[in-house]
N, C-alpha and C. Protein backbone atom coordinates (compact mmCIF):
# COMPACT_ATOMS: atom_id res chain seq x y z
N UNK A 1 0.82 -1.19 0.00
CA UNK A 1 0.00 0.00 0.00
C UNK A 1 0.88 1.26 0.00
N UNK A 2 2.03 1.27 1.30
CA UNK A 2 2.75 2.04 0.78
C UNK A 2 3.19 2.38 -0.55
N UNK A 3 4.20 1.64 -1.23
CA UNK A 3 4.81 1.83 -2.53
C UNK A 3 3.52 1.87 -3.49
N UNK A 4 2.25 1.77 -3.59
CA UNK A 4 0.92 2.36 -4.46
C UNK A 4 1.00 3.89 -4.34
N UNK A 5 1.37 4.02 -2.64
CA UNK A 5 0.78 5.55 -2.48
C UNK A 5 1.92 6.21 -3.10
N UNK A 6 3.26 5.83 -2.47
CA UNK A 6 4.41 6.64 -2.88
C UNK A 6 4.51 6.59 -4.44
N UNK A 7 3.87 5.76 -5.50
CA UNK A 7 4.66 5.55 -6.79
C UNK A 7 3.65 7.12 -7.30
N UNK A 8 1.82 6.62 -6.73
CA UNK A 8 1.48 7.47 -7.38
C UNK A 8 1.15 8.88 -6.84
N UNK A 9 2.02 9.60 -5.87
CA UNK A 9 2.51 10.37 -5.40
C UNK A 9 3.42 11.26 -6.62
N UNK A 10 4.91 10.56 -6.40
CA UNK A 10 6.17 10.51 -7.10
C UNK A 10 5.47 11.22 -8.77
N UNK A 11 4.50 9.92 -9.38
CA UNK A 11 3.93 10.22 -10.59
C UNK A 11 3.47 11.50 -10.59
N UNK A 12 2.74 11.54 -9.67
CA UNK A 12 1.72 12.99 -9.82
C UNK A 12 2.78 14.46 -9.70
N UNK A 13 3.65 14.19 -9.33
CA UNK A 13 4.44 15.44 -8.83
C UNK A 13 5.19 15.63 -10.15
N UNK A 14 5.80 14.52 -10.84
CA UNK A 14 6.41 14.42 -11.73
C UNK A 14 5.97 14.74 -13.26
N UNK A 15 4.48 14.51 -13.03
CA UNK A 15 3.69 14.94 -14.43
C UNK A 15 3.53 16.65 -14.24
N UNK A 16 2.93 16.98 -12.82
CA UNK A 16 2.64 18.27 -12.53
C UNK A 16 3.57 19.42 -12.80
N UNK A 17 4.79 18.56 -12.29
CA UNK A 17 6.34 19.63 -12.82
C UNK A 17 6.51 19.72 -13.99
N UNK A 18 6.03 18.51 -15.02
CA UNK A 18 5.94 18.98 -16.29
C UNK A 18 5.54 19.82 -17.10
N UNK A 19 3.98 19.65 -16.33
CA UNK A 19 3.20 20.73 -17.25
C UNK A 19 3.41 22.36 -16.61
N UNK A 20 3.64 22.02 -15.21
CA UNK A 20 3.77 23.85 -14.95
C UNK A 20 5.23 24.39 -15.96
N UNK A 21 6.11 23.52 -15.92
CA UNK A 21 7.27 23.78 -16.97
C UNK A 21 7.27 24.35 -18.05
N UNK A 22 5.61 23.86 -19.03
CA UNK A 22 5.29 23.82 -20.10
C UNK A 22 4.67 25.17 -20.32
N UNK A 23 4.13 25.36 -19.27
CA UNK A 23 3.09 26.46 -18.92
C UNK A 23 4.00 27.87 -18.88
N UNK A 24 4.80 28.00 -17.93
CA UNK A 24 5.60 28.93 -17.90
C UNK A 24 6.32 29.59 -19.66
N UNK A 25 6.99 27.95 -20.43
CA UNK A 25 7.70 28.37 -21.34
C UNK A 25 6.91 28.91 -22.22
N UNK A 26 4.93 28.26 -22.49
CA UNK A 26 4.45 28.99 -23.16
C UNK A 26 4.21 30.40 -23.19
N UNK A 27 4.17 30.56 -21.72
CA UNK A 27 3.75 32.25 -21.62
C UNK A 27 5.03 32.86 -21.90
N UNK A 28 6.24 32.28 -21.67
CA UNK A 28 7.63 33.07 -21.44
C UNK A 28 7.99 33.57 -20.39
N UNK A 29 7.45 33.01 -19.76
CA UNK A 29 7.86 33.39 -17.84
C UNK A 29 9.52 32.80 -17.59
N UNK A 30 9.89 33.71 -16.89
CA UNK A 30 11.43 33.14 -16.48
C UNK A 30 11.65 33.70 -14.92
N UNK A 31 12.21 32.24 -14.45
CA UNK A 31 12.13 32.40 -12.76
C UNK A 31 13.41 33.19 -12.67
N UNK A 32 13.07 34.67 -11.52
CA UNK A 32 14.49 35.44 -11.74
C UNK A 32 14.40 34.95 -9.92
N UNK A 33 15.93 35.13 -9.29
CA UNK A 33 16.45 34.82 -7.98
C UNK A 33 16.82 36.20 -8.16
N UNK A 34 16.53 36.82 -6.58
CA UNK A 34 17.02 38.09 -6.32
C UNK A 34 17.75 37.76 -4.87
N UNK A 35 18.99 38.15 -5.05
CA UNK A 35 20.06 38.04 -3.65
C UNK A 35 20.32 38.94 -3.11
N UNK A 36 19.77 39.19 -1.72
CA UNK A 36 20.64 40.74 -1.05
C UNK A 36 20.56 40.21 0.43
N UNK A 37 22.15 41.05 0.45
CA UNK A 37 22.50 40.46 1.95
C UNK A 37 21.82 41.48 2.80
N UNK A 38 22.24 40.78 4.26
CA UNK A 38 21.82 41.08 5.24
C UNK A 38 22.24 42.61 5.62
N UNK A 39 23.65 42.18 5.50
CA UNK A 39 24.74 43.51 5.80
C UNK A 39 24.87 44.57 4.50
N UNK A 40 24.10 45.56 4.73
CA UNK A 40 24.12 46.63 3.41
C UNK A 40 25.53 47.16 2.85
N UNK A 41 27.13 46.55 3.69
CA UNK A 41 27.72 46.96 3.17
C UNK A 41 28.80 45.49 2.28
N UNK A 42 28.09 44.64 2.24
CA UNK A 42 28.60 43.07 1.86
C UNK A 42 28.52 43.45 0.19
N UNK A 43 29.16 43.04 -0.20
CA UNK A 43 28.68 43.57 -1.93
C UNK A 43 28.67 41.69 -2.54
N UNK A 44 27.62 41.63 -3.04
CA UNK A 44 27.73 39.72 -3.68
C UNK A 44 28.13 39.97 -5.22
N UNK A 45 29.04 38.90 -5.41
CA UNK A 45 29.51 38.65 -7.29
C UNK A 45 29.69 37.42 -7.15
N UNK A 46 29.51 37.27 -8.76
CA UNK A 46 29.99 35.51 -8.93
C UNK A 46 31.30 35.89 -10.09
N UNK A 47 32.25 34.59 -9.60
CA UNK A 47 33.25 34.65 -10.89
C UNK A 47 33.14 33.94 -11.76
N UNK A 48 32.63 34.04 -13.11
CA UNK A 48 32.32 33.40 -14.18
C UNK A 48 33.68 33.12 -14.73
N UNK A 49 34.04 32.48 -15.15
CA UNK A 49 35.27 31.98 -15.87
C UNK A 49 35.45 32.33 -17.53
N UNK A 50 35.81 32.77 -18.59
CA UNK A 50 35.29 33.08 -19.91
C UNK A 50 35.71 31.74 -20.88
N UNK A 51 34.88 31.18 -21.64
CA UNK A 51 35.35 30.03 -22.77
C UNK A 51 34.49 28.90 -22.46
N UNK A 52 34.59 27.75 -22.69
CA UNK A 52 33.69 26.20 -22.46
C UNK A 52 34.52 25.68 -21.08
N UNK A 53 33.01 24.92 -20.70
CA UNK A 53 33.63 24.59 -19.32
C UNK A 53 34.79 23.32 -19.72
N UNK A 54 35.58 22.80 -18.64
CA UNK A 54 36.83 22.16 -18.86
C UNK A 54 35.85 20.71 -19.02
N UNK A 55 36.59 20.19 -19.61
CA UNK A 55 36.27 18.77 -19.54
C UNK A 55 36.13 17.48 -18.97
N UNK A 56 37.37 17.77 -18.01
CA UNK A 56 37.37 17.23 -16.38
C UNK A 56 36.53 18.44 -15.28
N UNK A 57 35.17 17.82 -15.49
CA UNK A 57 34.65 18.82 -14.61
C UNK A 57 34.38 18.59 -13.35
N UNK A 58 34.59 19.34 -12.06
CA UNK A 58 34.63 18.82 -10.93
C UNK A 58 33.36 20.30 -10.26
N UNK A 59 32.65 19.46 -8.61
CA UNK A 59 32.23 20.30 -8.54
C UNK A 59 32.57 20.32 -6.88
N UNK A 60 33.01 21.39 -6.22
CA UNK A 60 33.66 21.39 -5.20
C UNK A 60 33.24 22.29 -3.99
N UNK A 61 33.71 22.23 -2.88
CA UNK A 61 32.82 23.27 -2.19
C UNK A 61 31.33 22.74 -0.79
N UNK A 62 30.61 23.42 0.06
CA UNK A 62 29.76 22.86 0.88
C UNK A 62 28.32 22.74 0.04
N UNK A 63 28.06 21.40 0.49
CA UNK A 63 26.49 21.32 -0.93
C UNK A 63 27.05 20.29 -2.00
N UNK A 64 28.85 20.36 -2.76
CA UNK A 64 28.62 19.58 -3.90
C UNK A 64 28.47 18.75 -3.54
N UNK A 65 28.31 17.46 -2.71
CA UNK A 65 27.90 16.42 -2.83
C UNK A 65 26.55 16.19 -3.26
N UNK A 66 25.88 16.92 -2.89
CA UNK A 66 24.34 17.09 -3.28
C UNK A 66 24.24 17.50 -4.76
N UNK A 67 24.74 17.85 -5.80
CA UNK A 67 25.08 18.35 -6.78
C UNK A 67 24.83 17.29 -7.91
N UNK A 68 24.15 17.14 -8.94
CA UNK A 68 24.43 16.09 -10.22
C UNK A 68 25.38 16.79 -11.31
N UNK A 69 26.36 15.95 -11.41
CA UNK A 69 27.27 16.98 -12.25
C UNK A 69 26.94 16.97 -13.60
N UNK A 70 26.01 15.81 -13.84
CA UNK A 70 25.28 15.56 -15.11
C UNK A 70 24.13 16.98 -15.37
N UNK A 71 23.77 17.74 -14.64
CA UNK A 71 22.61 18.53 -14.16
C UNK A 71 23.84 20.06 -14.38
N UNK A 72 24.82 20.04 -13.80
CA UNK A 72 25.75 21.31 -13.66
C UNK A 72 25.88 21.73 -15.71
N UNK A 73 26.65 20.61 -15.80
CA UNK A 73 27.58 20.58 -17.41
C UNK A 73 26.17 21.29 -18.67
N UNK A 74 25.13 20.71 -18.68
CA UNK A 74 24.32 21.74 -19.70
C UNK A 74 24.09 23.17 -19.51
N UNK A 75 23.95 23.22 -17.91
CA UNK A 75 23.78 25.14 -17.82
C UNK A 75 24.86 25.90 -17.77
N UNK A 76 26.63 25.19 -17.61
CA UNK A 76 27.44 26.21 -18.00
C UNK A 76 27.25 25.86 -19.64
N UNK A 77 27.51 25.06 -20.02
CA UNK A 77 27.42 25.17 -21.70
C UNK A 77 26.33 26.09 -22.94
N UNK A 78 25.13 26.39 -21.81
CA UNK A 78 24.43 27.21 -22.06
C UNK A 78 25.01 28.71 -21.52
N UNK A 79 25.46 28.84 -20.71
CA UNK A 79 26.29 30.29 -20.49
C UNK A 79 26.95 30.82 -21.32
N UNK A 80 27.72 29.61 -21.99
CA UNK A 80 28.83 29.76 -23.12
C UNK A 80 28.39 30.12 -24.37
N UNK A 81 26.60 30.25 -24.59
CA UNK A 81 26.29 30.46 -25.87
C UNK A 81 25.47 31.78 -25.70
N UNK A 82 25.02 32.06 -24.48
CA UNK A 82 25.09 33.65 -23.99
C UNK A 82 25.63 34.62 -24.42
């Protein structure tokens, strides 16, 4: 009974993420992240690197374990065509 409830749980979430996906790209909605620190005098940047990501790609740092590096490698490669 469990694994009934959980599969069609899992399913439902998984179709639902689809279509809101679908939904968004039709309208052209794009999810923006807005970052501001706490401390008004902290200034935030990221260092982008310039060219294609390396080929031995590693992902390093607190969190990468949680990370799919399969999931990382298409959105810098999409940066690169930015």
């Amino acid at each position: 009974m469990f694994n009934e409830d959980f599969a069609r749980t899992y399913n439902r979430i998984a179709t639902r993420t689809e279509e809101i996906m679908a939904e968004e790209a039709a309208a052209g909605e794009v999810e923006q992240i807005q970052l501001v620190a706490e401390d008004p005098n902290v200034n935030i940047g990221f260092n982008l690197p310039d060219g294609p990501p390396p080929a031995d790609l590693r992902v390093e740092g607190e969190g990468s374990e949680e990370m799919d590096i399969e999931q990382v490698s298409p959105v810098l490669a999409i940066r690169e065509i930015s």
